[in-house]
PDB file of N, CA and C in Angstrom:
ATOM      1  N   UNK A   1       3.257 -10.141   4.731  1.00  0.00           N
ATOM      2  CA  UNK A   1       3.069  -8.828   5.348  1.00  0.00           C
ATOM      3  C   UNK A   1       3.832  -7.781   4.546  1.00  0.00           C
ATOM      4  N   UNK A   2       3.309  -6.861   4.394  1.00  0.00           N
ATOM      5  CA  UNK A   2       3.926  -5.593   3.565  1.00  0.00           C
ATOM      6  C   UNK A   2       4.580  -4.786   4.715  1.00  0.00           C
ATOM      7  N   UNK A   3       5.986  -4.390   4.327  1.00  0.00           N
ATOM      8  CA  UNK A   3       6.726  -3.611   5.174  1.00  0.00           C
ATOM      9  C   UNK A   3       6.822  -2.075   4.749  1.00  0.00           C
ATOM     10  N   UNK A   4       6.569  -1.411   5.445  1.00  0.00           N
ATOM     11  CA  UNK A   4       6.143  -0.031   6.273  1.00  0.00           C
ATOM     12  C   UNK A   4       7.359   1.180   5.796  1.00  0.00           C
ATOM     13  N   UNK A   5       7.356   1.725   5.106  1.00  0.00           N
ATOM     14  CA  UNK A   5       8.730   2.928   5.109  1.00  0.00           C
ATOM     15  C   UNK A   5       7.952   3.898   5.739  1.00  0.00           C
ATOM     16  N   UNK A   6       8.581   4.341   6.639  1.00  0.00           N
ATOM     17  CA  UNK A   6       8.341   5.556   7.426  1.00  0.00           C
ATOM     18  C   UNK A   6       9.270   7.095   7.158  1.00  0.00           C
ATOM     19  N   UNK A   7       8.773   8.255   6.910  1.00  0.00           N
ATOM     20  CA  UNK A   7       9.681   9.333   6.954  1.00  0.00           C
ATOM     21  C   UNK A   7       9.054  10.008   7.662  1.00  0.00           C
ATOM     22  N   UNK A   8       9.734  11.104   8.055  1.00  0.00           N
ATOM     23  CA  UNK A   8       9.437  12.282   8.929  1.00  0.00           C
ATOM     24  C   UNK A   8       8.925  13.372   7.502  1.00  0.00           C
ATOM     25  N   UNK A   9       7.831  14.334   8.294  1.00  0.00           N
ATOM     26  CA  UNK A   9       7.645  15.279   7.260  1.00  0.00           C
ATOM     27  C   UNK A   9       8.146  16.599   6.724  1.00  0.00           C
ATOM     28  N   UNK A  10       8.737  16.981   6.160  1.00  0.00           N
ATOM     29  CA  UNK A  10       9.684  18.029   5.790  1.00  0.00           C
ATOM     30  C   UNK A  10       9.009  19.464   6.241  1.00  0.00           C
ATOM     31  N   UNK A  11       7.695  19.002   6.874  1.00  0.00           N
ATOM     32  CA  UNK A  11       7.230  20.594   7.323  1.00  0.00           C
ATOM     33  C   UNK A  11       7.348  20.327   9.001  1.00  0.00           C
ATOM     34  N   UNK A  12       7.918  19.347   9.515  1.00  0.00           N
ATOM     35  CA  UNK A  12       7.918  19.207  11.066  1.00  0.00           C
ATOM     36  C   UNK A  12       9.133  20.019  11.524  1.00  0.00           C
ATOM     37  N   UNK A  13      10.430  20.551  10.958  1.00  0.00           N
ATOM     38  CA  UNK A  13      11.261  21.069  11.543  1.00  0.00           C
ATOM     39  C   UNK A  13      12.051  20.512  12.088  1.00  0.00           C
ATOM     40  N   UNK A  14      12.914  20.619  13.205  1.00  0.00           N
ATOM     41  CA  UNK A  14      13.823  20.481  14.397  1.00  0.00           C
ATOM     42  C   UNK A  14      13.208  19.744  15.420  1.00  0.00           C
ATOM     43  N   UNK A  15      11.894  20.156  15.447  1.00  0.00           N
ATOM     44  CA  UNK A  15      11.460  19.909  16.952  1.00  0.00           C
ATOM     45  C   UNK A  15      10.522  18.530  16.917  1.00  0.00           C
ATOM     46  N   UNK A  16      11.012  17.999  17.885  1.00  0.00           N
ATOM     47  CA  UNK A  16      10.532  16.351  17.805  1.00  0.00           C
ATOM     48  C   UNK A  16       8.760  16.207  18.173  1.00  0.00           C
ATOM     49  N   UNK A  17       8.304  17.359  18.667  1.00  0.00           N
ATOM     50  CA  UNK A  17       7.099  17.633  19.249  1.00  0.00           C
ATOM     51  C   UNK A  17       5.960  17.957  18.008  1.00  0.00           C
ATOM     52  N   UNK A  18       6.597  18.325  16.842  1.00  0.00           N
ATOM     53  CA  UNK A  18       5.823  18.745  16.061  1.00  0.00           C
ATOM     54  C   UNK A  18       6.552  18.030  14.257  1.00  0.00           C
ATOM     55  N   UNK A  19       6.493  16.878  14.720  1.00  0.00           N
ATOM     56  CA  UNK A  19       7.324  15.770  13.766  1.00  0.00           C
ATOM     57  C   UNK A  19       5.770  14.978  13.516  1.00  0.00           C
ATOM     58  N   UNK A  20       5.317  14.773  12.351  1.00  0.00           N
ATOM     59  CA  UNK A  20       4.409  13.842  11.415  1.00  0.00           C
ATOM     60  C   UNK A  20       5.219  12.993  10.725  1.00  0.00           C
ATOM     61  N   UNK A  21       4.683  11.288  10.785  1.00  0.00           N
ATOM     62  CA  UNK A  21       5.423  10.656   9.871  1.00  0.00           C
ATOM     63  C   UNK A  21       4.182   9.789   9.078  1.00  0.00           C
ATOM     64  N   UNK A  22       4.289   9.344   8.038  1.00  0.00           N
ATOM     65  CA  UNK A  22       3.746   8.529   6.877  1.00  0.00           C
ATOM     66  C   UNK A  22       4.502   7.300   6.553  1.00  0.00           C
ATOM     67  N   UNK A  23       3.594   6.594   6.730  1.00  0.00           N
ATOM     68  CA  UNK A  23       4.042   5.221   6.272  1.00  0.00           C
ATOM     69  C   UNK A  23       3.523   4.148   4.633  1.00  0.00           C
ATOM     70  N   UNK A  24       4.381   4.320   3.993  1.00  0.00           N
ATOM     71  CA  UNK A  24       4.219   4.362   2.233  1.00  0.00           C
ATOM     72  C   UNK A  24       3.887   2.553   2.308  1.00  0.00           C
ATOM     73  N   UNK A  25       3.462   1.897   1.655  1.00  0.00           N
ATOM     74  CA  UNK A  25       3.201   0.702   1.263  1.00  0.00           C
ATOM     75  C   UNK A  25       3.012   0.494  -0.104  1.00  0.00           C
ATOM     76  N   UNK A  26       4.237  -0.328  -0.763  1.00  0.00           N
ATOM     77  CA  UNK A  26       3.467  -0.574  -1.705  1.00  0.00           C
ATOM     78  C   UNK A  26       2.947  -1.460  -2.702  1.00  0.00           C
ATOM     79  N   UNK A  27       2.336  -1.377  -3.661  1.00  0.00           N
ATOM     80  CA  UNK A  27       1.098  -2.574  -3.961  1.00  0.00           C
ATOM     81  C   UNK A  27       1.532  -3.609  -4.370  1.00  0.00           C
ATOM     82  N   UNK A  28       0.628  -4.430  -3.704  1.00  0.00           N
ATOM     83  CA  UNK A  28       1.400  -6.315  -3.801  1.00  0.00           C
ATOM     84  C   UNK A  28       1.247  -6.798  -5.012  1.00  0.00           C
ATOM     85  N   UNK A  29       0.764  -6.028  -6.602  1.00  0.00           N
ATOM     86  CA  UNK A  29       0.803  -6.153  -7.761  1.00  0.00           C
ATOM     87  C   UNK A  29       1.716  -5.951  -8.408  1.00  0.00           C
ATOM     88  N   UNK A  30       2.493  -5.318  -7.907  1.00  0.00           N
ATOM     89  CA  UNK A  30       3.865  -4.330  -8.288  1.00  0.00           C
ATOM     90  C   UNK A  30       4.640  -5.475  -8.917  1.00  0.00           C
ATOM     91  N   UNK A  31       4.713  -6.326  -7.803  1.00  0.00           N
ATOM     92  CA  UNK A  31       5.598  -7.572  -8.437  1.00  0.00           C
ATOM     93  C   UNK A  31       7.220  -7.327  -7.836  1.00  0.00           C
ATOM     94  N   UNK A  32       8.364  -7.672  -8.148  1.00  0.00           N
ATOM     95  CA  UNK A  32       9.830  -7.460  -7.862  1.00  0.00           C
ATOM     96  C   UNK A  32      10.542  -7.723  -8.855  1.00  0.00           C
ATOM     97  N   UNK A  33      10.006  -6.838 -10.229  1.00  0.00           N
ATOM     98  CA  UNK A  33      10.719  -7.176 -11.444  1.00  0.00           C
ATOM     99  C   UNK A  33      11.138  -5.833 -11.869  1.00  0.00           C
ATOM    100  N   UNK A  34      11.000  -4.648 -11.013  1.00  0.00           N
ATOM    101  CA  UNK A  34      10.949  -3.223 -11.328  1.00  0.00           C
ATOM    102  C   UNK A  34      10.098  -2.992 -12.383  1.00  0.00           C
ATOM    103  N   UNK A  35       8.880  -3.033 -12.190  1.00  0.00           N
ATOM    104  CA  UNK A  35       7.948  -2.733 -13.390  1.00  0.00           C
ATOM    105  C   UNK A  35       7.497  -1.365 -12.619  1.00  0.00           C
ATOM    106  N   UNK A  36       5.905  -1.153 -13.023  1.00  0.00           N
ATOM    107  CA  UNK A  36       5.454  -0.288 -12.880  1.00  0.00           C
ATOM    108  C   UNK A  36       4.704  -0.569 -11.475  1.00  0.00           C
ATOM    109  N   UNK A  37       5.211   0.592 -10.671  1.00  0.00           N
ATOM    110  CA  UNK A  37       5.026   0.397  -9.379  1.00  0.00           C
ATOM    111  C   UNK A  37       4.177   1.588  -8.499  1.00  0.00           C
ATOM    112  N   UNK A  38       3.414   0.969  -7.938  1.00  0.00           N
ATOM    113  CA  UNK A  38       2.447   2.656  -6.896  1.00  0.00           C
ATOM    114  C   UNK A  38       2.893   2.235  -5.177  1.00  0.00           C
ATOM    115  N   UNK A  39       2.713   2.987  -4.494  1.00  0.00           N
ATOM    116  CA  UNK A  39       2.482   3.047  -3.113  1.00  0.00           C
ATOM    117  C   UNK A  39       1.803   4.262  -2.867  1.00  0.00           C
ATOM    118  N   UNK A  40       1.284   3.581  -1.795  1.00  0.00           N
ATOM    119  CA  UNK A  40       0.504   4.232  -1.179  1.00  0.00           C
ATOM    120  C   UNK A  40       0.134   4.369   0.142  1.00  0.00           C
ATOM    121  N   UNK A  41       0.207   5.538   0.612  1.00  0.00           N
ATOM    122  CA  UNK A  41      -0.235   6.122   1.967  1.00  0.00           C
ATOM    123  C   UNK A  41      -1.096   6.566   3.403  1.00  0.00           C
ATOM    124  N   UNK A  42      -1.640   5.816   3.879  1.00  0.00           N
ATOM    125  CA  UNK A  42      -3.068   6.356   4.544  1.00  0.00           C
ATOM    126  C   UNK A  42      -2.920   7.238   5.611  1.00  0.00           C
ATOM    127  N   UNK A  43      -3.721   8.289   5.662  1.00  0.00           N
ATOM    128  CA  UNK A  43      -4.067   8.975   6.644  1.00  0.00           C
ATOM    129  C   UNK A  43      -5.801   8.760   6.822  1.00  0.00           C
ATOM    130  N   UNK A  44      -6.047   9.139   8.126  1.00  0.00           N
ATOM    131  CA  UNK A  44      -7.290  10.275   8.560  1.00  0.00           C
ATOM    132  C   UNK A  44      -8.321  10.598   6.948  1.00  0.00           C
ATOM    133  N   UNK A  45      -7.623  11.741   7.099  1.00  0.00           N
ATOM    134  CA  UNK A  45      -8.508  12.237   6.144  1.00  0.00           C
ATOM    135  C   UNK A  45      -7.833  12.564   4.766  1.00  0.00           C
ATOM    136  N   UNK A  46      -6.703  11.641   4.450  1.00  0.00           N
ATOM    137  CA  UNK A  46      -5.997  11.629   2.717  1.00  0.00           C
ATOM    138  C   UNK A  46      -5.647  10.096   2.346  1.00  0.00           C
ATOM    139  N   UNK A  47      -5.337  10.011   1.413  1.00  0.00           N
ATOM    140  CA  UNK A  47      -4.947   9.084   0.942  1.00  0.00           C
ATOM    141  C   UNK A  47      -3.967   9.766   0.046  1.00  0.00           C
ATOM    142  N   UNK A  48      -2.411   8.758  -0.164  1.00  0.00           N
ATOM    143  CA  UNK A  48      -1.510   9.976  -1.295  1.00  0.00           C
ATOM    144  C   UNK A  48      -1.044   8.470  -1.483  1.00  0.00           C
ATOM    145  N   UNK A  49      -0.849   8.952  -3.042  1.00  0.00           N
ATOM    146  CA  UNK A  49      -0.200   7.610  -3.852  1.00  0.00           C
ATOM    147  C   UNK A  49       1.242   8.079  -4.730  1.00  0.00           C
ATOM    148  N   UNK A  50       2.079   7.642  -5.168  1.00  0.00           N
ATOM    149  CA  UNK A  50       3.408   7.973  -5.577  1.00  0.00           C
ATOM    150  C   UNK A  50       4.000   6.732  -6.345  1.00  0.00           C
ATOM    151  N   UNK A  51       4.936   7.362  -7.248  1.00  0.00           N
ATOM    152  CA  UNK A  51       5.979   6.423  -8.132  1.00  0.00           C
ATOM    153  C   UNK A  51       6.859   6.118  -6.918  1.00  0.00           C
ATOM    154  N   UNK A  52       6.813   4.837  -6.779  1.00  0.00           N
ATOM    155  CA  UNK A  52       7.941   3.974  -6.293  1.00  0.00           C
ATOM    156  C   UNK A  52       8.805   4.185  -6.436  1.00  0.00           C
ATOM    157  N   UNK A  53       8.985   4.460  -7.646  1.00  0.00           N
ATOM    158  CA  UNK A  53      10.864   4.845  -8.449  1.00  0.00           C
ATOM    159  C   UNK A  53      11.042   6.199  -8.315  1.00  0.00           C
ATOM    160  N   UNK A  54      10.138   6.986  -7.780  1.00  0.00           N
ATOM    161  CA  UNK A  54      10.283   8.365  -7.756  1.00  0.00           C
ATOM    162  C   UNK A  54       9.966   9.105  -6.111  1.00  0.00           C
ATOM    163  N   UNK A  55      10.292   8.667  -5.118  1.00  0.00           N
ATOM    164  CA  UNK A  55       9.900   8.878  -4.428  1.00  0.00           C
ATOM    165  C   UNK A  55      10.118   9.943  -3.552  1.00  0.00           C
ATOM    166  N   UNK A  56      10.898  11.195  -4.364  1.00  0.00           N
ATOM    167  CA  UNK A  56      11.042  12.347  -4.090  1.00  0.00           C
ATOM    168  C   UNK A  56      10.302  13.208  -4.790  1.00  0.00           C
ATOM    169  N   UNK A  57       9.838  12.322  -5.933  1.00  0.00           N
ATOM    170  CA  UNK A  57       8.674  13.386  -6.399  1.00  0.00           C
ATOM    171  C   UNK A  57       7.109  13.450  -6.242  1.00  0.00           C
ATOM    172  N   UNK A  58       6.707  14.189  -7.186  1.00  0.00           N
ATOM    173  CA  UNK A  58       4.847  14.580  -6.386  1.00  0.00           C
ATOM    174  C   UNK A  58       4.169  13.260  -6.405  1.00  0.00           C
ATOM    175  N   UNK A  59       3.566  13.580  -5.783  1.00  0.00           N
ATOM    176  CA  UNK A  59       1.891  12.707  -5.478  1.00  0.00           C
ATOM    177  C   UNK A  59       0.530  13.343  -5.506  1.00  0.00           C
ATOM    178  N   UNK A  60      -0.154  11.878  -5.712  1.00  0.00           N
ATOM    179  CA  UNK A  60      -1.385  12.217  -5.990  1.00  0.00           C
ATOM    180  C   UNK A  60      -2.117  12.048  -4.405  1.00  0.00           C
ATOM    181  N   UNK A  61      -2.845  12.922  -4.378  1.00  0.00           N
ATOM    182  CA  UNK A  61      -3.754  13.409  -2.915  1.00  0.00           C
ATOM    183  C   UNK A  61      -5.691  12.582  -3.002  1.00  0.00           C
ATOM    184  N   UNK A  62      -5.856  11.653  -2.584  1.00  0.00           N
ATOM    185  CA  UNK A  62      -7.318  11.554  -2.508  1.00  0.00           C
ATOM    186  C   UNK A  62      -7.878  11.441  -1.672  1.00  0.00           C
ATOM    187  N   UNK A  63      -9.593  11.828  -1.176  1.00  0.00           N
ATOM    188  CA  UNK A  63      -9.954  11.636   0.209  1.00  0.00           C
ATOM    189  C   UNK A  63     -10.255   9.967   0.405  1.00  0.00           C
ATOM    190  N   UNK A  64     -10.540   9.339   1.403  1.00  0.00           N
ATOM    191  CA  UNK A  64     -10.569   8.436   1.545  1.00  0.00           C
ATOM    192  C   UNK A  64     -11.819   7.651   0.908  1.00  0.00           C
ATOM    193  N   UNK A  65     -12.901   8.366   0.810  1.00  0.00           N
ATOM    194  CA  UNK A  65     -14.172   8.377  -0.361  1.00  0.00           C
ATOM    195  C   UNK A  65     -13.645   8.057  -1.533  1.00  0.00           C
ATOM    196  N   UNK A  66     -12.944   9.032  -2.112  1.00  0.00           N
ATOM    197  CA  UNK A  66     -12.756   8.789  -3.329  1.00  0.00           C
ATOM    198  C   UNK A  66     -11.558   7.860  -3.514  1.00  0.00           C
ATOM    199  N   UNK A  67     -10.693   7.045  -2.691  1.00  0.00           N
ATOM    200  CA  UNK A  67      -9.969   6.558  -3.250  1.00  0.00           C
ATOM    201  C   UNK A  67     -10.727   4.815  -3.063  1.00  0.00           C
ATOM    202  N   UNK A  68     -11.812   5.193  -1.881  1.00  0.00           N
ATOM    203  CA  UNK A  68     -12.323   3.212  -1.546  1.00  0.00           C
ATOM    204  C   UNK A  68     -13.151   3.406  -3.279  1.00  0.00           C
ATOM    205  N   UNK A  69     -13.524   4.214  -3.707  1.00  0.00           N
ATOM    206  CA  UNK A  69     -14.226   4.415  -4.998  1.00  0.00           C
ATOM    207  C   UNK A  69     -13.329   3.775  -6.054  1.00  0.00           C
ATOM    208  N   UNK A  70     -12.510   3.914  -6.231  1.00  0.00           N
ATOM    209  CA  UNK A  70     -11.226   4.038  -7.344  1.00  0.00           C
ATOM    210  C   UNK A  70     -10.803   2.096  -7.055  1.00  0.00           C
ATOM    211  N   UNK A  71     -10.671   2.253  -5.493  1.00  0.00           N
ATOM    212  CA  UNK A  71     -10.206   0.853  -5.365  1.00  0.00           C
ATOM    213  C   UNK A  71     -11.651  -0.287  -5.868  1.00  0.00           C
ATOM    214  N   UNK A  72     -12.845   0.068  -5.182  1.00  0.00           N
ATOM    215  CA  UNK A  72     -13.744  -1.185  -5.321  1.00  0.00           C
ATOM    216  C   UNK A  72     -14.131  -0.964  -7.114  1.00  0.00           C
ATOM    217  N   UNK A  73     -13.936   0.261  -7.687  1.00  0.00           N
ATOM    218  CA  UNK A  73     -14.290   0.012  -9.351  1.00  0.00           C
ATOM    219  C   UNK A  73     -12.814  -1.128  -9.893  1.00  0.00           C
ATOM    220  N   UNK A  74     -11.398  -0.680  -9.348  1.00  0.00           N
ATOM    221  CA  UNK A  74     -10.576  -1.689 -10.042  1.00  0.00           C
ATOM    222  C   UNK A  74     -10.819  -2.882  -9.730  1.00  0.00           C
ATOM    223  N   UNK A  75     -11.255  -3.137  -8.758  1.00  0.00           N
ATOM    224  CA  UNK A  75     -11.520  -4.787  -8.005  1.00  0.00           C
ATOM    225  C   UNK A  75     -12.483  -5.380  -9.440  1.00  0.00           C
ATOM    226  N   UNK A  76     -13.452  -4.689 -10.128  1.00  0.00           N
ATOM    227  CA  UNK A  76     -14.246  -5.233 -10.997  1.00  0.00           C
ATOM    228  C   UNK A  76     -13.997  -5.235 -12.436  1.00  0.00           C
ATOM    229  N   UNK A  77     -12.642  -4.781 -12.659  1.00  0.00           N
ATOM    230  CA  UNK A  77     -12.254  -4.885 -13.840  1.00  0.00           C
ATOM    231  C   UNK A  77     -11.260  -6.216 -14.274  1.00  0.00           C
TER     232      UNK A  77
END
């Protein structure tokens, strides 16, 4: 089972009522040798992927179309 990091979103504020959280996973290819590593995020209507090792910095944003796209072309390589 892949375990879940959860954060709160830096645009929710103070108030517990208007708090979004994301839960990062990431890919069981990665390995545990610190190589090159992705996670990734699901929502609704995004998908956001990120450096593991970087996880204060940007990400990439895709709709959920385009990322089952991205996933079933790598499945065939």
């Amino acid at each position: 089972m892949t375990e879940l990091t959860w954060f709160k979103s830096s645009h929710s504020g103070d108030y517990s009522a208007a708090c979004v959280e994301i839960a990062w996973r990431k890919s069981t290819y990665s390995g545990n040798e610190g190589g090159e590593c992705v996670e990734v995020a699901e929502a609704s209507a995004a998908v956001l992927v990120r450096d593991s090792k970087d996880k204060a910095g940007p990400h990439l944003t895709f709709s959920p179309a385009a990322w089952q796209a991205f996933v079933d072309l790598a499945r065939t390589l």
